[in-house]
PDB file of N, CA and C in Angstrom:
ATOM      1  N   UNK A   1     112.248 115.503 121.172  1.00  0.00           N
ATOM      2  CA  UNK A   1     112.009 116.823 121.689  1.00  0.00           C
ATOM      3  C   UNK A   1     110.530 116.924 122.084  1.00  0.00           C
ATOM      4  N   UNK A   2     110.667 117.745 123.075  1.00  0.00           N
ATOM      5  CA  UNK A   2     108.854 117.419 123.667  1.00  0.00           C
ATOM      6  C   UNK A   2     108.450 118.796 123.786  1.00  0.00           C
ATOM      7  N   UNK A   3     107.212 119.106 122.679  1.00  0.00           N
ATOM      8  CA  UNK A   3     106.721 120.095 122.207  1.00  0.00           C
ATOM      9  C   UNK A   3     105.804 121.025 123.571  1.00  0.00           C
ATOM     10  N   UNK A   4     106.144 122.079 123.554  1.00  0.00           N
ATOM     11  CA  UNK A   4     105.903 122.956 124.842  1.00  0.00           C
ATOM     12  C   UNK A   4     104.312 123.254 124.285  1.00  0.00           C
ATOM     13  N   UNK A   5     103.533 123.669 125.310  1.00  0.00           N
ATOM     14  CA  UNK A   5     102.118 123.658 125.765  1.00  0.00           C
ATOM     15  C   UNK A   5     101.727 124.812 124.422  1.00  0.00           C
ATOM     16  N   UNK A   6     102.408 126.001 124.126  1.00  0.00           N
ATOM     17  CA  UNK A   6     102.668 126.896 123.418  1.00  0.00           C
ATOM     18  C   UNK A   6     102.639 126.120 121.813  1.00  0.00           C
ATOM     19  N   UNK A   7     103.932 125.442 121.682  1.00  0.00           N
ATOM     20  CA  UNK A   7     103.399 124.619 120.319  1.00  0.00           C
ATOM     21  C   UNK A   7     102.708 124.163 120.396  1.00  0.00           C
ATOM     22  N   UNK A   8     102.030 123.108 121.104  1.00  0.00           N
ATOM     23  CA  UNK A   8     100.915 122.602 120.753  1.00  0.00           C
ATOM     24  C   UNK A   8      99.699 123.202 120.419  1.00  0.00           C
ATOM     25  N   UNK A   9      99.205 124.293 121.508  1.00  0.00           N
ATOM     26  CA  UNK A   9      98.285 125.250 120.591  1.00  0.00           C
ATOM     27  C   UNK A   9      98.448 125.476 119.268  1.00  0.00           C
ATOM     28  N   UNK A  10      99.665 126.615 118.831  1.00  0.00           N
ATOM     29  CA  UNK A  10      99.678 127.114 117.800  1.00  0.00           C
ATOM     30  C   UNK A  10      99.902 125.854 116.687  1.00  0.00           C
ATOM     31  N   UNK A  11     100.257 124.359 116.954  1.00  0.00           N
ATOM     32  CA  UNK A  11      99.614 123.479 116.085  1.00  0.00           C
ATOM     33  C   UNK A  11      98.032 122.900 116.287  1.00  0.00           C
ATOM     34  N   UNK A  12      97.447 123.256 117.055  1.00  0.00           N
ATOM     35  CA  UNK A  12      95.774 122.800 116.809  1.00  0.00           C
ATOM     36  C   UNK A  12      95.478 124.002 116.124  1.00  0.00           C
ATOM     37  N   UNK A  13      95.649 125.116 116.739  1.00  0.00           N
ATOM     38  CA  UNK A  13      95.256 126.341 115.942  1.00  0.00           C
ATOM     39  C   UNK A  13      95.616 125.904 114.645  1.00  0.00           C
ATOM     40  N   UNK A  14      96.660 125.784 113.994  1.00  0.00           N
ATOM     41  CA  UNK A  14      97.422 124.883 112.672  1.00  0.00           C
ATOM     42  C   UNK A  14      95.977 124.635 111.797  1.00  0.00           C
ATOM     43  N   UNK A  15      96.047 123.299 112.530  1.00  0.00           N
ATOM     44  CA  UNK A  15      95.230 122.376 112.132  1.00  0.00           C
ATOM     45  C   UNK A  15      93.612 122.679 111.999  1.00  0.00           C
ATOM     46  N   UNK A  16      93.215 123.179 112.798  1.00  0.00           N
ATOM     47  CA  UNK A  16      91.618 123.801 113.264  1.00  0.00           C
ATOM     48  C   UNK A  16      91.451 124.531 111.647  1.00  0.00           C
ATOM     49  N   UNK A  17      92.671 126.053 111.724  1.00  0.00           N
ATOM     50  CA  UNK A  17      92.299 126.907 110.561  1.00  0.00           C
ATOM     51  C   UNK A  17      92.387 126.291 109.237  1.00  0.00           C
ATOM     52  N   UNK A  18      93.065 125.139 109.038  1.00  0.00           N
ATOM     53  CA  UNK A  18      93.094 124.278 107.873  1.00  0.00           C
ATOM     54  C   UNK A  18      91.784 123.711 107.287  1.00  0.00           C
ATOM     55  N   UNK A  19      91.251 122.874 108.374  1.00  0.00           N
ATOM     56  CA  UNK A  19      89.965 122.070 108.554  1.00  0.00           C
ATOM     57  C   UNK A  19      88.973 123.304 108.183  1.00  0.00           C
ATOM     58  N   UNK A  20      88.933 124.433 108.637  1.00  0.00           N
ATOM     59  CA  UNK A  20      87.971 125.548 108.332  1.00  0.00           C
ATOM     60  C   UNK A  20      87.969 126.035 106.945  1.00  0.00           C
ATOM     61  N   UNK A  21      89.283 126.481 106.006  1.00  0.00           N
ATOM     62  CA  UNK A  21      89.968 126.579 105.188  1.00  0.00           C
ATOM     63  C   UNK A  21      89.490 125.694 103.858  1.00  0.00           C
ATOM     64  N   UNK A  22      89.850 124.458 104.298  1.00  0.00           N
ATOM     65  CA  UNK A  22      89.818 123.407 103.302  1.00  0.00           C
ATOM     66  C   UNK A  22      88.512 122.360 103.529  1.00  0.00           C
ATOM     67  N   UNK A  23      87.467 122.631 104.560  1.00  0.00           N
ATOM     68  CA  UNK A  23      85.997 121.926 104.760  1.00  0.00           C
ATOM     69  C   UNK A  23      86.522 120.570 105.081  1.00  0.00           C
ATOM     70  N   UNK A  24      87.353 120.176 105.185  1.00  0.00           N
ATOM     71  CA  UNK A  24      87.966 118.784 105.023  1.00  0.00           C
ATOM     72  C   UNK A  24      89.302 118.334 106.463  1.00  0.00           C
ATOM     73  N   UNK A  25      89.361 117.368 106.576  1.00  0.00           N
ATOM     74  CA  UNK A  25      90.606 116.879 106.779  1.00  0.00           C
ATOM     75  C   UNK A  25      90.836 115.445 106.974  1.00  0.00           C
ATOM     76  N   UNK A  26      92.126 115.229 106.541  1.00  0.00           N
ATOM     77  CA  UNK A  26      92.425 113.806 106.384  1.00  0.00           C
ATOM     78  C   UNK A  26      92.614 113.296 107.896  1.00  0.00           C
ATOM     79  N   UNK A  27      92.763 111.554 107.700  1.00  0.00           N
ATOM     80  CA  UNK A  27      92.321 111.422 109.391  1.00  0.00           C
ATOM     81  C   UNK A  27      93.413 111.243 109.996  1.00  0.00           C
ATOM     82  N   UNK A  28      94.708 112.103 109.616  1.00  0.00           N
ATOM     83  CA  UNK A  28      95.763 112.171 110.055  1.00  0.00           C
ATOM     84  C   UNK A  28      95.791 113.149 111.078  1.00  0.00           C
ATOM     85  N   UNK A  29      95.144 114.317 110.242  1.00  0.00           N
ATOM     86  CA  UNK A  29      94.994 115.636 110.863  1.00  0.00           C
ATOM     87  C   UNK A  29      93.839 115.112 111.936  1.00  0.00           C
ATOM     88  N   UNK A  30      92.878 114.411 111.866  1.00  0.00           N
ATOM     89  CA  UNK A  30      91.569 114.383 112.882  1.00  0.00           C
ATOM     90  C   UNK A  30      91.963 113.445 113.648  1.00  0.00           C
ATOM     91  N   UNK A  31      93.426 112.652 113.539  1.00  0.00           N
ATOM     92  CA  UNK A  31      93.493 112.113 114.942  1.00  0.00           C
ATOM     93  C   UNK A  31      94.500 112.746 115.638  1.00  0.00           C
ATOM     94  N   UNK A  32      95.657 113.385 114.988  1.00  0.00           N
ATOM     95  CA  UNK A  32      96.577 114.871 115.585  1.00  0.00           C
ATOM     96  C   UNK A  32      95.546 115.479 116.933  1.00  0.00           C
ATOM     97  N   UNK A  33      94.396 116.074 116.022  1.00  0.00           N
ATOM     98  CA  UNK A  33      93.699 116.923 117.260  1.00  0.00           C
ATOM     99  C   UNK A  33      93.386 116.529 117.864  1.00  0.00           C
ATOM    100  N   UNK A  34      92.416 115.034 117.797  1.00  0.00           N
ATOM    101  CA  UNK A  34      92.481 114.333 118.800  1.00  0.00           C
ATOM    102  C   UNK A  34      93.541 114.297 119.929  1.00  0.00           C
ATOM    103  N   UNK A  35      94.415 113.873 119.567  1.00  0.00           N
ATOM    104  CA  UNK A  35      95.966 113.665 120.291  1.00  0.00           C
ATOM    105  C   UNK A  35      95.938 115.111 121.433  1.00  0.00           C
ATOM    106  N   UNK A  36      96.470 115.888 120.348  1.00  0.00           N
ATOM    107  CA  UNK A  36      96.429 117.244 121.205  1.00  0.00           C
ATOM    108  C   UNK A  36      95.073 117.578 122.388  1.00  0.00           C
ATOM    109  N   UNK A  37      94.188 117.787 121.613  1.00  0.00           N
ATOM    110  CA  UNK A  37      92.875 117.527 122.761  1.00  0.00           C
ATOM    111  C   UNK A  37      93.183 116.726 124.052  1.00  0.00           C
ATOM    112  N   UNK A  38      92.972 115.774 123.750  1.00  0.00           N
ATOM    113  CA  UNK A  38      93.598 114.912 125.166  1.00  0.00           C
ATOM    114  C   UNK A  38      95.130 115.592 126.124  1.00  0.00           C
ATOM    115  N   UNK A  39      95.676 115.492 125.575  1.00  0.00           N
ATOM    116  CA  UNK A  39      97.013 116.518 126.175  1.00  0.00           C
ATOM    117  C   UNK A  39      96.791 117.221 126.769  1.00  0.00           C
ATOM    118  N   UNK A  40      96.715 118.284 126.083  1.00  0.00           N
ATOM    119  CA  UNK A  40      96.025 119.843 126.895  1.00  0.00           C
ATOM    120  C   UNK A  40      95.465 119.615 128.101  1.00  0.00           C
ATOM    121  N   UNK A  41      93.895 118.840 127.769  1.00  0.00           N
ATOM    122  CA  UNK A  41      93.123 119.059 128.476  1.00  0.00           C
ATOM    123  C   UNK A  41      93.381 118.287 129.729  1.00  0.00           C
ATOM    124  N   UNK A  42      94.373 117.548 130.085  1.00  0.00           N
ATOM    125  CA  UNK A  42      94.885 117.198 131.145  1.00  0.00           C
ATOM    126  C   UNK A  42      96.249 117.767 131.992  1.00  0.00           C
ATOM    127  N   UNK A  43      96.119 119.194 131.289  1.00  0.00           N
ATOM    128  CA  UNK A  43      97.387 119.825 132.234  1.00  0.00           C
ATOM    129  C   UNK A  43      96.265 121.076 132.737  1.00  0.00           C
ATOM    130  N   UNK A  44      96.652 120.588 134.161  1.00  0.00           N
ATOM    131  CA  UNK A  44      96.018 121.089 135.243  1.00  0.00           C
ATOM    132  C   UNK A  44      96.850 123.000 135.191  1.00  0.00           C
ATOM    133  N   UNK A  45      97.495 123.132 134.485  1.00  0.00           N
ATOM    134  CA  UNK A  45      98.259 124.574 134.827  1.00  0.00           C
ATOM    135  C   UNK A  45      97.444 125.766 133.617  1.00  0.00           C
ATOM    136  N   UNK A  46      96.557 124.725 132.690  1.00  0.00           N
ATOM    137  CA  UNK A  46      95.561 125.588 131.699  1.00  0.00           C
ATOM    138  C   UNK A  46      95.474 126.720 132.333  1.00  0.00           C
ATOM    139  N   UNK A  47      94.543 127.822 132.136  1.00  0.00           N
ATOM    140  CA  UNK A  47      93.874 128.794 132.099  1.00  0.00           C
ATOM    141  C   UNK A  47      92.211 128.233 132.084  1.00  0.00           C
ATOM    142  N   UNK A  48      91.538 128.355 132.823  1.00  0.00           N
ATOM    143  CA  UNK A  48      89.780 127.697 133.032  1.00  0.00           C
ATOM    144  C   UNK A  48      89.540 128.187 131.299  1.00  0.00           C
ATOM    145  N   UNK A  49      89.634 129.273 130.868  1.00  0.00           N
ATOM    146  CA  UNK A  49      88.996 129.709 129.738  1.00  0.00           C
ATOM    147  C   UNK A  49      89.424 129.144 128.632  1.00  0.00           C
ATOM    148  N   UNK A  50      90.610 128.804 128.728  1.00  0.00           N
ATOM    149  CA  UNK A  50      91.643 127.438 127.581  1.00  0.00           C
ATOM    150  C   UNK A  50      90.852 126.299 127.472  1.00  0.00           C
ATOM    151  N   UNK A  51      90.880 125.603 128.687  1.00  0.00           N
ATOM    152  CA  UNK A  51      90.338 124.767 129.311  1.00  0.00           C
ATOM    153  C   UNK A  51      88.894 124.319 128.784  1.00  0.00           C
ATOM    154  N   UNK A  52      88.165 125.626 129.017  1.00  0.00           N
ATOM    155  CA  UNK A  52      86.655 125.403 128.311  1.00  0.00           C
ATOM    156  C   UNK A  52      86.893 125.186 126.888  1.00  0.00           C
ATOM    157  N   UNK A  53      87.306 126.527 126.257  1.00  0.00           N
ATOM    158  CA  UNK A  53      87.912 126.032 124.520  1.00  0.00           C
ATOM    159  C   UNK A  53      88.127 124.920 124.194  1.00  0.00           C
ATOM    160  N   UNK A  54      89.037 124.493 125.272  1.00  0.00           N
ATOM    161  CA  UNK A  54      89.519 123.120 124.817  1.00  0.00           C
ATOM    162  C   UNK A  54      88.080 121.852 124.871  1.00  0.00           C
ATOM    163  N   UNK A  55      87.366 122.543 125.453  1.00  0.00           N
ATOM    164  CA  UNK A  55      86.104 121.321 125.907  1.00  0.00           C
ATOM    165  C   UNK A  55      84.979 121.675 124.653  1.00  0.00           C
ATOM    166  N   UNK A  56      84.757 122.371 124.385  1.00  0.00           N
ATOM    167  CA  UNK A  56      84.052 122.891 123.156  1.00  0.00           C
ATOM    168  C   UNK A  56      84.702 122.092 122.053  1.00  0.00           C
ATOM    169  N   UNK A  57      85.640 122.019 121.949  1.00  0.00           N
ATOM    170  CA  UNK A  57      86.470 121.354 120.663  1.00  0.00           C
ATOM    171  C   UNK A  57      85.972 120.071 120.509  1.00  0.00           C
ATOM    172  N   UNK A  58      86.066 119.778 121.638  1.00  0.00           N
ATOM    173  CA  UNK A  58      86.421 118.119 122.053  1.00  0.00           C
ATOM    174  C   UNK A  58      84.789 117.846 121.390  1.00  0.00           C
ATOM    175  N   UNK A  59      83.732 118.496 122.178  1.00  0.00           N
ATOM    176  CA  UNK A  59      82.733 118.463 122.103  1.00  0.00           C
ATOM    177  C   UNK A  59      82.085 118.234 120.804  1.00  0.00           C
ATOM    178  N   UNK A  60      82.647 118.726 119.759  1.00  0.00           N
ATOM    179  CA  UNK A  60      82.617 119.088 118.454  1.00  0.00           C
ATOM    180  C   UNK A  60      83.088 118.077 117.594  1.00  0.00           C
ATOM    181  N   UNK A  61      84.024 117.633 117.859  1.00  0.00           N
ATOM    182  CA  UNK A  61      84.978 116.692 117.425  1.00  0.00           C
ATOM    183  C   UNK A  61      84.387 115.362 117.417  1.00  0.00           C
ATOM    184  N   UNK A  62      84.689 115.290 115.931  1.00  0.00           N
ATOM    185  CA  UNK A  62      84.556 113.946 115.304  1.00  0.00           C
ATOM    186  C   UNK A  62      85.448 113.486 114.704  1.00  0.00           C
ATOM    187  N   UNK A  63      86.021 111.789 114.153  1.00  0.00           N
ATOM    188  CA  UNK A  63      87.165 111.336 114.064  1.00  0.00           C
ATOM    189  C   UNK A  63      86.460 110.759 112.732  1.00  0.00           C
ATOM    190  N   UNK A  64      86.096 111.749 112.004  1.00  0.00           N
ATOM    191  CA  UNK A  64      85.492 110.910 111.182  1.00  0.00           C
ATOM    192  C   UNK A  64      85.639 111.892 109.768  1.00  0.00           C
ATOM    193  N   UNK A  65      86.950 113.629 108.987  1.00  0.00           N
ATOM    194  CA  UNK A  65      86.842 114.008 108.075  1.00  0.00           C
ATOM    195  C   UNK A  65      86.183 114.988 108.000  1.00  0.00           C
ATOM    196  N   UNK A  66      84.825 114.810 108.642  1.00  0.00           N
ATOM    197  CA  UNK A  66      83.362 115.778 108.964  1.00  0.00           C
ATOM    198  C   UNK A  66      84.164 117.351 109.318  1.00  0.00           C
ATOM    199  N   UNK A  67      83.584 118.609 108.470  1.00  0.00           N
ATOM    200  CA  UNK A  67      84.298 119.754 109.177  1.00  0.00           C
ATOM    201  C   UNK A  67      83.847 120.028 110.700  1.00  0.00           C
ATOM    202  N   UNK A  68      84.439 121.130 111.660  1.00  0.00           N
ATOM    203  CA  UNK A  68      83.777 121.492 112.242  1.00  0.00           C
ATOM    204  C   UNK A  68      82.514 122.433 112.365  1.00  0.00           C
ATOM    205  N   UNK A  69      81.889 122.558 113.372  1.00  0.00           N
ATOM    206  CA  UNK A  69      80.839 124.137 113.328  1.00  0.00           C
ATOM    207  C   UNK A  69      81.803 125.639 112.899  1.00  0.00           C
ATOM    208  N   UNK A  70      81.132 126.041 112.632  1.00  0.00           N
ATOM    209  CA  UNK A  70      80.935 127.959 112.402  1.00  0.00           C
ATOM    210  C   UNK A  70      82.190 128.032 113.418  1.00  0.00           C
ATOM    211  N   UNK A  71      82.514 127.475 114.715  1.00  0.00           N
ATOM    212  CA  UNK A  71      83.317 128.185 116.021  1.00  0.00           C
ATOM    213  C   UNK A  71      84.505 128.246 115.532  1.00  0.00           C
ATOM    214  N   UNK A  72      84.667 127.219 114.804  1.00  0.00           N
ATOM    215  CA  UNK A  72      87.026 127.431 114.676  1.00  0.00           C
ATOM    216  C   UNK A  72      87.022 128.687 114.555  1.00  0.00           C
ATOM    217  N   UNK A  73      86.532 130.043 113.620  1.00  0.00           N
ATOM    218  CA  UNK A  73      87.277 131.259 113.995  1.00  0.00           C
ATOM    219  C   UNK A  73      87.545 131.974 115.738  1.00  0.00           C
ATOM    220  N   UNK A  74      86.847 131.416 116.675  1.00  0.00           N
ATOM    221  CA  UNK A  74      86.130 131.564 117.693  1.00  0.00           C
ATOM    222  C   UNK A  74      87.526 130.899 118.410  1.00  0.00           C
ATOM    223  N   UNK A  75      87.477 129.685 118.243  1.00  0.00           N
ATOM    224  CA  UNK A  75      88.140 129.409 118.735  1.00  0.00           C
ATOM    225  C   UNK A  75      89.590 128.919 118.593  1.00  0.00           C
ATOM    226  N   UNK A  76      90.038 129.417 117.395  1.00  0.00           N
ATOM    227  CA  UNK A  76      91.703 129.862 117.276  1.00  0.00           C
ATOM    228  C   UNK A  76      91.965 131.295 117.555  1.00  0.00           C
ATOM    229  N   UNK A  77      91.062 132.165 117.454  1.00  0.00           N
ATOM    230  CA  UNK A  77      91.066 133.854 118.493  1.00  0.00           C
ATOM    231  C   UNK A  77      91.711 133.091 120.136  1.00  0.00           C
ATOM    232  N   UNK A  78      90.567 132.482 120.474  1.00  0.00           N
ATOM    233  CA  UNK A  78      90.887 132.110 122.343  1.00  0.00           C
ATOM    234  C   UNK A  78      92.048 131.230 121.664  1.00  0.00           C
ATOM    235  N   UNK A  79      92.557 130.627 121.508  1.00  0.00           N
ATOM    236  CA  UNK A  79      93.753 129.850 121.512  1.00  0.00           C
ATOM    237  C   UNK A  79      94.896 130.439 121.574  1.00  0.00           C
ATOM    238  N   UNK A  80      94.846 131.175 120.236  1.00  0.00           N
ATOM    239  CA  UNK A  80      96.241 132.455 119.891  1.00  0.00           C
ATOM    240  C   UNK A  80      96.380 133.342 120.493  1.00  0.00           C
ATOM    241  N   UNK A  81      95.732 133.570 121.571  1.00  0.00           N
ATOM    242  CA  UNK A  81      95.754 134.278 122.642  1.00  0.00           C
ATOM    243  C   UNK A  81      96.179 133.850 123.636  1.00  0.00           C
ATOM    244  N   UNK A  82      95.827 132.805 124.148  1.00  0.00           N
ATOM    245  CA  UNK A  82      97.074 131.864 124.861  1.00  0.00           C
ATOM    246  C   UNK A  82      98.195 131.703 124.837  1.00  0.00           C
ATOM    247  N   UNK A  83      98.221 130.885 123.459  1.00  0.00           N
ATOM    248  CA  UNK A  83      99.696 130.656 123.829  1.00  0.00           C
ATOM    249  C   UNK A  83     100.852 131.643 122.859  1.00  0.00           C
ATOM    250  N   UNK A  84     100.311 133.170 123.171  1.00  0.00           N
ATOM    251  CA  UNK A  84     101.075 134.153 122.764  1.00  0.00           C
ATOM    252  C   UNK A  84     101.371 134.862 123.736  1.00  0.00           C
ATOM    253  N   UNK A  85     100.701 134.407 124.880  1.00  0.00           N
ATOM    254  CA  UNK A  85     100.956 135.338 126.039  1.00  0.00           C
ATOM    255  C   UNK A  85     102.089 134.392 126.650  1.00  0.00           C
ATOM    256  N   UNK A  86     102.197 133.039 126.765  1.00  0.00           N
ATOM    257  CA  UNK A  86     102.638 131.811 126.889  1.00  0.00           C
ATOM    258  C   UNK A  86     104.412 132.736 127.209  1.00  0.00           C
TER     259      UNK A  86
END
């Protein structure tokens, strides 16, 4: 089954508020977002403002456990907003 643009947000969102949550994540979860990151950010039908979110992430993103910055609340707001309108 091939997870619609909609799940996939609301699983990075998932994952993001976890990592924020728990300061941590295993590198199951940090290569998931990875995964997703890449995805997304190659469907041309985004929203520019998704799009940027999605580039901020990326930006941020390390494959290495490390939490993220201060932004995950920031940026699971712009996410869940997406793909609720979705």
């Amino acid at each position: 089954m091939t997870l619609s643009n909609s799940h996939k947000l609301q699983l990075l969102c998932d994952l993001l508020q976890n990592q924020s949550d728990e300061q941590y994540m295993t590198d199951g979860e940090a290569h998931q977002i990875d995964r997703l990151l890449q995805t997304l950010s190659r469907d041309t039908n985004l929203s520019p403002s998704l799009l940027q979110t999605l580039q901020h992430i990326q930006e941020n993103h390390q494959l290495d456990n490390r939490p993220f910055s201060n932004d995950v609340s920031e940026w699971v707001i712009s996410l869940s907003s997406d793909y609720t309108t979705e």
